[in-house]
PDB file of N, CA and C in Angstrom:
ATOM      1  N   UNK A   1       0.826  -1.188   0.000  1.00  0.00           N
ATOM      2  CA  UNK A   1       0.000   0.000   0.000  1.00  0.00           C
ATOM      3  C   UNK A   1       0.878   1.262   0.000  1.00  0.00           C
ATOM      4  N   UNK A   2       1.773   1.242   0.852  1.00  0.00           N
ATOM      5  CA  UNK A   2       2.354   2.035   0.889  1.00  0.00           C
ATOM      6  C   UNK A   2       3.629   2.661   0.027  1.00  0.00           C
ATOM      7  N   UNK A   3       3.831   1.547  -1.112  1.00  0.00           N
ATOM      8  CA  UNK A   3       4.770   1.775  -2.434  1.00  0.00           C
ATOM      9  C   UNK A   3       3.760   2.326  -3.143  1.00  0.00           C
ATOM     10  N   UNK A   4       2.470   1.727  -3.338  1.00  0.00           N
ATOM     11  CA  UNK A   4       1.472   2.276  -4.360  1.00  0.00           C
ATOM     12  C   UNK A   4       1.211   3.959  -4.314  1.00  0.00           C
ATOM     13  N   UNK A   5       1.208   4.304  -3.094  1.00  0.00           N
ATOM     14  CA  UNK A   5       1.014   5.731  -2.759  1.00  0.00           C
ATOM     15  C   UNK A   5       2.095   6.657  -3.034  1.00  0.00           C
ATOM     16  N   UNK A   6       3.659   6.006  -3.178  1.00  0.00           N
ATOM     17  CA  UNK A   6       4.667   6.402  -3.597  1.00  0.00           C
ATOM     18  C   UNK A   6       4.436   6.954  -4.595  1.00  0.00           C
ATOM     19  N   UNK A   7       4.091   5.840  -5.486  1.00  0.00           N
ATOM     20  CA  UNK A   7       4.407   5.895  -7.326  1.00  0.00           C
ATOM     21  C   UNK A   7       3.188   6.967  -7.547  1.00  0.00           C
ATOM     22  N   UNK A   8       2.577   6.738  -6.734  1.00  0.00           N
ATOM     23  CA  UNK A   8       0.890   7.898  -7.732  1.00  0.00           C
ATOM     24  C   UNK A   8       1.394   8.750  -7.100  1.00  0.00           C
ATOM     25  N   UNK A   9       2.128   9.777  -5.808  1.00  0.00           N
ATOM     26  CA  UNK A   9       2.454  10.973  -5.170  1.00  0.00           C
ATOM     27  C   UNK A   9       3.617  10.850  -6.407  1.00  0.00           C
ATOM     28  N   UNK A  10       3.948  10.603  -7.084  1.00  0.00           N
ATOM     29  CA  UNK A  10       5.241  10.332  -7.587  1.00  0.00           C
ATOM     30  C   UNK A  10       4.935  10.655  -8.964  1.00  0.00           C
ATOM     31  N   UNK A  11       3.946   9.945  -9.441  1.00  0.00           N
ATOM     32  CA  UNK A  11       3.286  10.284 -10.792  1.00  0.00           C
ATOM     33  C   UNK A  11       2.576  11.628 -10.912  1.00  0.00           C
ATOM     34  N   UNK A  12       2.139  12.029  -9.568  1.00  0.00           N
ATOM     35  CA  UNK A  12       1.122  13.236  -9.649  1.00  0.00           C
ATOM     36  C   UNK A  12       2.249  14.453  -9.885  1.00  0.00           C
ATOM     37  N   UNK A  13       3.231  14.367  -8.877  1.00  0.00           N
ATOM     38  CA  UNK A  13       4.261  15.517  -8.931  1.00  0.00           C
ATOM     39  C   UNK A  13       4.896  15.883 -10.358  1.00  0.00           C
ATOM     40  N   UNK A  14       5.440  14.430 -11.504  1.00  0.00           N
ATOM     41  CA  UNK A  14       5.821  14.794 -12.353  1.00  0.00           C
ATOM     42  C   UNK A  14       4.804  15.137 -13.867  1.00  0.00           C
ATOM     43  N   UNK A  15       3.514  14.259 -13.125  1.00  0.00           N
ATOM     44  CA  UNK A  15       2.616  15.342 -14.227  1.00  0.00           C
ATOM     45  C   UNK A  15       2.354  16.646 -14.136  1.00  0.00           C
ATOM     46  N   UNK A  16       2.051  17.086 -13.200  1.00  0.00           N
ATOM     47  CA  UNK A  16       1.712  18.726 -12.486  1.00  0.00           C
ATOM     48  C   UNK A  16       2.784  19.499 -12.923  1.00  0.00           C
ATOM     49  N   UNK A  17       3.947  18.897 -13.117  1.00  0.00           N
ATOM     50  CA  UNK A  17       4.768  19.722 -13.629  1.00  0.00           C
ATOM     51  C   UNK A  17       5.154  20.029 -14.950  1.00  0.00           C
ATOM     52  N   UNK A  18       4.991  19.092 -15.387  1.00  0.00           N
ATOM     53  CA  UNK A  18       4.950  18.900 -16.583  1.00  0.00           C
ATOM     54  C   UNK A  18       4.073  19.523 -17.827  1.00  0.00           C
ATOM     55  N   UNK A  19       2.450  19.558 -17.087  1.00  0.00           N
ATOM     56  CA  UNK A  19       1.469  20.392 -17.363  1.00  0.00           C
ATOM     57  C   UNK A  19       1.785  21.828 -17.067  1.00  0.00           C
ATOM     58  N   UNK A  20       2.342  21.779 -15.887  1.00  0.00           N
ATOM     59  CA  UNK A  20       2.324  23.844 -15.766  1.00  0.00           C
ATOM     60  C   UNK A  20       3.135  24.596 -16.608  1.00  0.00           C
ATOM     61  N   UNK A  21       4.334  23.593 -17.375  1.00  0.00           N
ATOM     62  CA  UNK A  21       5.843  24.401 -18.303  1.00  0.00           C
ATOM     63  C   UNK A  21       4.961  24.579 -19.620  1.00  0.00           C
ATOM     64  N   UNK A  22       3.455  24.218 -19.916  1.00  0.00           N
ATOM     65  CA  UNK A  22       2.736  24.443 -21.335  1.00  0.00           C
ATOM     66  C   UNK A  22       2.229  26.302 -21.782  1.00  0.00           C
ATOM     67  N   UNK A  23       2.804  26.476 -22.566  1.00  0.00           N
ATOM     68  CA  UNK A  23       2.548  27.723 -22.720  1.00  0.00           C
ATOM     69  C   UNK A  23       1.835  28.060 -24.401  1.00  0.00           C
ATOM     70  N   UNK A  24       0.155  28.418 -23.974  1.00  0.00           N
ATOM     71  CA  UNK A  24      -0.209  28.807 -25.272  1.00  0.00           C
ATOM     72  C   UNK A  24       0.332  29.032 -26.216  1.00  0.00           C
ATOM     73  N   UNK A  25       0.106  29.661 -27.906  1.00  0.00           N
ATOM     74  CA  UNK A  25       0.688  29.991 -28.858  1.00  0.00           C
ATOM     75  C   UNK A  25      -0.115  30.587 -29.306  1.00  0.00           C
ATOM     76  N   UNK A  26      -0.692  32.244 -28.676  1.00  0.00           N
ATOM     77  CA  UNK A  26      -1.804  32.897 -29.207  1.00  0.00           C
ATOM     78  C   UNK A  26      -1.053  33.708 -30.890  1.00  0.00           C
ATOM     79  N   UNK A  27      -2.371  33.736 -31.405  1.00  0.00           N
ATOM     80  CA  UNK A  27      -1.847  34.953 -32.648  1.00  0.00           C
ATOM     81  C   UNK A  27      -0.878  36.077 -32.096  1.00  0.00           C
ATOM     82  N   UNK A  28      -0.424  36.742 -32.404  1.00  0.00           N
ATOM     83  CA  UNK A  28       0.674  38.172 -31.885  1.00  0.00           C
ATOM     84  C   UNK A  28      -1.172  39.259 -32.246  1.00  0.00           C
ATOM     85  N   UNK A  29      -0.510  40.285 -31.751  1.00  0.00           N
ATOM     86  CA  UNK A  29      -1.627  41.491 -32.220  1.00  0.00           C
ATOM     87  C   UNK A  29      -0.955  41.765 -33.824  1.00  0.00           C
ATOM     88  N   UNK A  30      -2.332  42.362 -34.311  1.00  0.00           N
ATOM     89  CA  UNK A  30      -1.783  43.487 -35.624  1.00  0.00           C
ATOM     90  C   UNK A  30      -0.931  44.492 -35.232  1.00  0.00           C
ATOM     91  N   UNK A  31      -0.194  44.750 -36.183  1.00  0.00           N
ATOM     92  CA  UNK A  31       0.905  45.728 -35.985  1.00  0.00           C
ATOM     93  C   UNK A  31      -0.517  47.043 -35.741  1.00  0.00           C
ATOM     94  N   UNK A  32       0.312  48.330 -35.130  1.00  0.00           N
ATOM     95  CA  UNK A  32      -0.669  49.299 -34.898  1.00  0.00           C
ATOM     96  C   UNK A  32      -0.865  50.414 -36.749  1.00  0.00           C
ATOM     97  N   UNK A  33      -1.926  50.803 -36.811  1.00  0.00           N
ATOM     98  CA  UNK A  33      -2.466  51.207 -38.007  1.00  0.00           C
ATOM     99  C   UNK A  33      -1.291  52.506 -38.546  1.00  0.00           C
ATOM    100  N   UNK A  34      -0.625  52.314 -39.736  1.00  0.00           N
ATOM    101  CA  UNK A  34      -0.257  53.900 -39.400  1.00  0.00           C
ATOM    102  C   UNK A  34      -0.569  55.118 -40.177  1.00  0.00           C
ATOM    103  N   UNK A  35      -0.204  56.505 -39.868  1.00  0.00           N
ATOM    104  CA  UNK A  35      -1.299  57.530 -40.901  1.00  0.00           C
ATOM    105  C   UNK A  35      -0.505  57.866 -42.082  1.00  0.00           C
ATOM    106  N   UNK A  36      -0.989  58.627 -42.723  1.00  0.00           N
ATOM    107  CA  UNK A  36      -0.584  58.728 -43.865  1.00  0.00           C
ATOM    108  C   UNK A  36       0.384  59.975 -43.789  1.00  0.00           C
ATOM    109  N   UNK A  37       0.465  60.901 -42.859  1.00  0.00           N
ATOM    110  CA  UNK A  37       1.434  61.721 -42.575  1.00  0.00           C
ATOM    111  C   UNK A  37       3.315  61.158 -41.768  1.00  0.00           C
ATOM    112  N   UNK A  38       3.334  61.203 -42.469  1.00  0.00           N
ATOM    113  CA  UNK A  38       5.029  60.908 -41.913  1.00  0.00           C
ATOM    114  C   UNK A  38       5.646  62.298 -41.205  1.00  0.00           C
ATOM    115  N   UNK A  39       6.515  61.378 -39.745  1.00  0.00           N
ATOM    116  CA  UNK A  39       6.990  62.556 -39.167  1.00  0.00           C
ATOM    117  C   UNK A  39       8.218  62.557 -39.267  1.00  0.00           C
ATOM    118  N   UNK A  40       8.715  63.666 -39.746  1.00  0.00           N
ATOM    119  CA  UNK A  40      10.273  63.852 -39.748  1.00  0.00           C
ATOM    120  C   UNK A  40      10.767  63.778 -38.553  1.00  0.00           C
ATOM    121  N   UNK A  41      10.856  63.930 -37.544  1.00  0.00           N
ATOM    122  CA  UNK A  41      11.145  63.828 -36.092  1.00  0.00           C
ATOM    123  C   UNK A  41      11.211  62.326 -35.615  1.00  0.00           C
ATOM    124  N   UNK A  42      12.204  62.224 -34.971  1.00  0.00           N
ATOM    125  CA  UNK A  42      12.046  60.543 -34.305  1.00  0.00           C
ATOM    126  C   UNK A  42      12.237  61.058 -32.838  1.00  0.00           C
ATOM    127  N   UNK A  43      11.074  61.170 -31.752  1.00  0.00           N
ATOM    128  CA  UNK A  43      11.014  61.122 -30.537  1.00  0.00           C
ATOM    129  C   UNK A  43      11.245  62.723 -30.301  1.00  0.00           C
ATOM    130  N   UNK A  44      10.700  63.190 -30.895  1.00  0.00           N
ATOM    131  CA  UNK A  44      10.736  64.789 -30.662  1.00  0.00           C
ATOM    132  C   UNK A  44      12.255  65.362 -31.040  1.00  0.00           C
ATOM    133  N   UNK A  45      13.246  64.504 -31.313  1.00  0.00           N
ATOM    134  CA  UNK A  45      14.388  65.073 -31.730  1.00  0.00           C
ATOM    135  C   UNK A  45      14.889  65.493 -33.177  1.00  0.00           C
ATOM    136  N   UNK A  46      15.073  66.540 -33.346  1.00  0.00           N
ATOM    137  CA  UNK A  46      15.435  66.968 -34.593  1.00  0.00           C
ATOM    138  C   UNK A  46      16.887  65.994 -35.067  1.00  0.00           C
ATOM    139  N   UNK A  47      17.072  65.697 -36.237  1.00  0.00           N
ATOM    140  CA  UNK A  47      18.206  64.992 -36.199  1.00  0.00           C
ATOM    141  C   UNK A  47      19.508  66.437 -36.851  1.00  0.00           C
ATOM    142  N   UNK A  48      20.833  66.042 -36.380  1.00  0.00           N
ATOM    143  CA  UNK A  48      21.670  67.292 -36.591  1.00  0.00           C
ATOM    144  C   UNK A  48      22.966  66.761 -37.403  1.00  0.00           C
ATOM    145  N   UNK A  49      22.974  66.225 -38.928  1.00  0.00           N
ATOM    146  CA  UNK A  49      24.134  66.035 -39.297  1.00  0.00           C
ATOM    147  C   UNK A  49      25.212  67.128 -39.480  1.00  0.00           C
ATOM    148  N   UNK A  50      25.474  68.087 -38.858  1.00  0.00           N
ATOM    149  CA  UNK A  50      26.770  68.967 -39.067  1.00  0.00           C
ATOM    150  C   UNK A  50      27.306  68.523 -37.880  1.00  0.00           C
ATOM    151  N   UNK A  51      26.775  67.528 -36.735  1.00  0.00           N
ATOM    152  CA  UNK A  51      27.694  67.203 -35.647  1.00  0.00           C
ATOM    153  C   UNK A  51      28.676  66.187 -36.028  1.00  0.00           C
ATOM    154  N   UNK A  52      27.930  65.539 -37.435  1.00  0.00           N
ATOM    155  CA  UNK A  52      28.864  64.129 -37.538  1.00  0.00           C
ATOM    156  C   UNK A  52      29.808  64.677 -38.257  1.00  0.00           C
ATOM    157  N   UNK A  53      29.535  65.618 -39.705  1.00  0.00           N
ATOM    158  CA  UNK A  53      30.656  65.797 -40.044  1.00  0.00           C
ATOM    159  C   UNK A  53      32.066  66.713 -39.602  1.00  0.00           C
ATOM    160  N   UNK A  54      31.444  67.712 -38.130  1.00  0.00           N
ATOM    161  CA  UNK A  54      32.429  68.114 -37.338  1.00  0.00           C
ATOM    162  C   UNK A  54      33.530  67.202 -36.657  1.00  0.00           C
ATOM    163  N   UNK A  55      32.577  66.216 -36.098  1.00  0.00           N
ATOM    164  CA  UNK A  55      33.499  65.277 -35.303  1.00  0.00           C
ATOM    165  C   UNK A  55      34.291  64.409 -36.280  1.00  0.00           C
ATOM    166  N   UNK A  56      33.728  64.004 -37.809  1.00  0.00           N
ATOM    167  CA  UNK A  56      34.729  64.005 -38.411  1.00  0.00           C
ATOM    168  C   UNK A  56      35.922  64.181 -39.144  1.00  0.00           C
ATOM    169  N   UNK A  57      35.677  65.604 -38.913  1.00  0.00           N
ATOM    170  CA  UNK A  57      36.734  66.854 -39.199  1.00  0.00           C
ATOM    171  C   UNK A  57      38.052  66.842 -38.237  1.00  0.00           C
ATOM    172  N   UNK A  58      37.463  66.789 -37.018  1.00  0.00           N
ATOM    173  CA  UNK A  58      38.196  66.758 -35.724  1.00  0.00           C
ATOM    174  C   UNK A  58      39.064  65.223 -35.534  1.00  0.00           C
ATOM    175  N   UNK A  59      38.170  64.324 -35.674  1.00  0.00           N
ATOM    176  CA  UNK A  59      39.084  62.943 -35.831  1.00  0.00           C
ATOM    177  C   UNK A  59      40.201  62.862 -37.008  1.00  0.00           C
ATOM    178  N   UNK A  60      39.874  64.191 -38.314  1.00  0.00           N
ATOM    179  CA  UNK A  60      40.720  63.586 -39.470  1.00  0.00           C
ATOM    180  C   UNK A  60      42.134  64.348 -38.894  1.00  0.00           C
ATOM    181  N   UNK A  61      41.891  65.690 -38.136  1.00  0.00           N
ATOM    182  CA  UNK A  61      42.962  66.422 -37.679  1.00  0.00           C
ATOM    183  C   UNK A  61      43.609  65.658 -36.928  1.00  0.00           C
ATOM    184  N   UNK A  62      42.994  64.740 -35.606  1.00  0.00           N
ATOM    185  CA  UNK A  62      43.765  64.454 -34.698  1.00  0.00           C
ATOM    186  C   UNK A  62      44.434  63.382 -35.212  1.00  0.00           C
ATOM    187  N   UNK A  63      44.331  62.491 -36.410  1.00  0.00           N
ATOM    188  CA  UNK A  63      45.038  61.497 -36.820  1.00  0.00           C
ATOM    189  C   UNK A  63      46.337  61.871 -37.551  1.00  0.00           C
ATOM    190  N   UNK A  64      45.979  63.254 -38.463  1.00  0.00           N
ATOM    191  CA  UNK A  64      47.604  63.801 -39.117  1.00  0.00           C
ATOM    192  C   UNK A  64      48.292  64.472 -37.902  1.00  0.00           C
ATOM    193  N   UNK A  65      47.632  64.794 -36.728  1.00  0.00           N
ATOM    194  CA  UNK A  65      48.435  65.588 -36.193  1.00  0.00           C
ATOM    195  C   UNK A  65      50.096  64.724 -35.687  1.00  0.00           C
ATOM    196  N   UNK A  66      50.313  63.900 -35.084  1.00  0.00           N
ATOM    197  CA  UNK A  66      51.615  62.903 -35.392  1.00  0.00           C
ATOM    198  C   UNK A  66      52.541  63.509 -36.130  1.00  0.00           C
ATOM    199  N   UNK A  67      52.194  63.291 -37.501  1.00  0.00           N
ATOM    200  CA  UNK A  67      52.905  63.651 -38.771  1.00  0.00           C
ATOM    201  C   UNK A  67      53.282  65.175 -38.753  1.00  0.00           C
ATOM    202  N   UNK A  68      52.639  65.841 -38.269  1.00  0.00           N
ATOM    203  CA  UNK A  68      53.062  67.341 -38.382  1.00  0.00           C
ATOM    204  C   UNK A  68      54.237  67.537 -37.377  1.00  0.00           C
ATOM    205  N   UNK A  69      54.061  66.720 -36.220  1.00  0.00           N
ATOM    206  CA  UNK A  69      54.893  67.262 -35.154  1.00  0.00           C
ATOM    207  C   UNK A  69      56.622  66.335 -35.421  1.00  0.00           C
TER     208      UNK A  69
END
């Protein structure tokens, strides 16, 4: 009697568990609708390319500078 109660406390534990790791596979949502106006702005920030080509102005100097000295 008391092996029998083993194996079924034994069987119950590794079904229960076994059952709880199951995880649906719902549809995803629709992507959200979008308008027909496009915004130049990404997150309220204006974008500023004269910073990139400064800093690449500044990197081209600091690489000849070596050579000059």
């Amino acid at each position: 009697m008391r092996k029998t109660l083993g194996v079924c406390v034994l069987t119950l534990l590794l079904t229960c568990s076994a059952v709880a790791g199951e995880i649906p596979n719902d549809k995803p949502a629709p992507p959200p609708p979008t308008s027909d106006v496009q915004e130049t702005t990404t997150g309220g920030e204006i974008p500023n390319d004269g910073a990139d080509s400064l800093t690449q102005t500044v990197l081209d100097l600091l690489a000849a500078l070596p050579t000059l000295l």
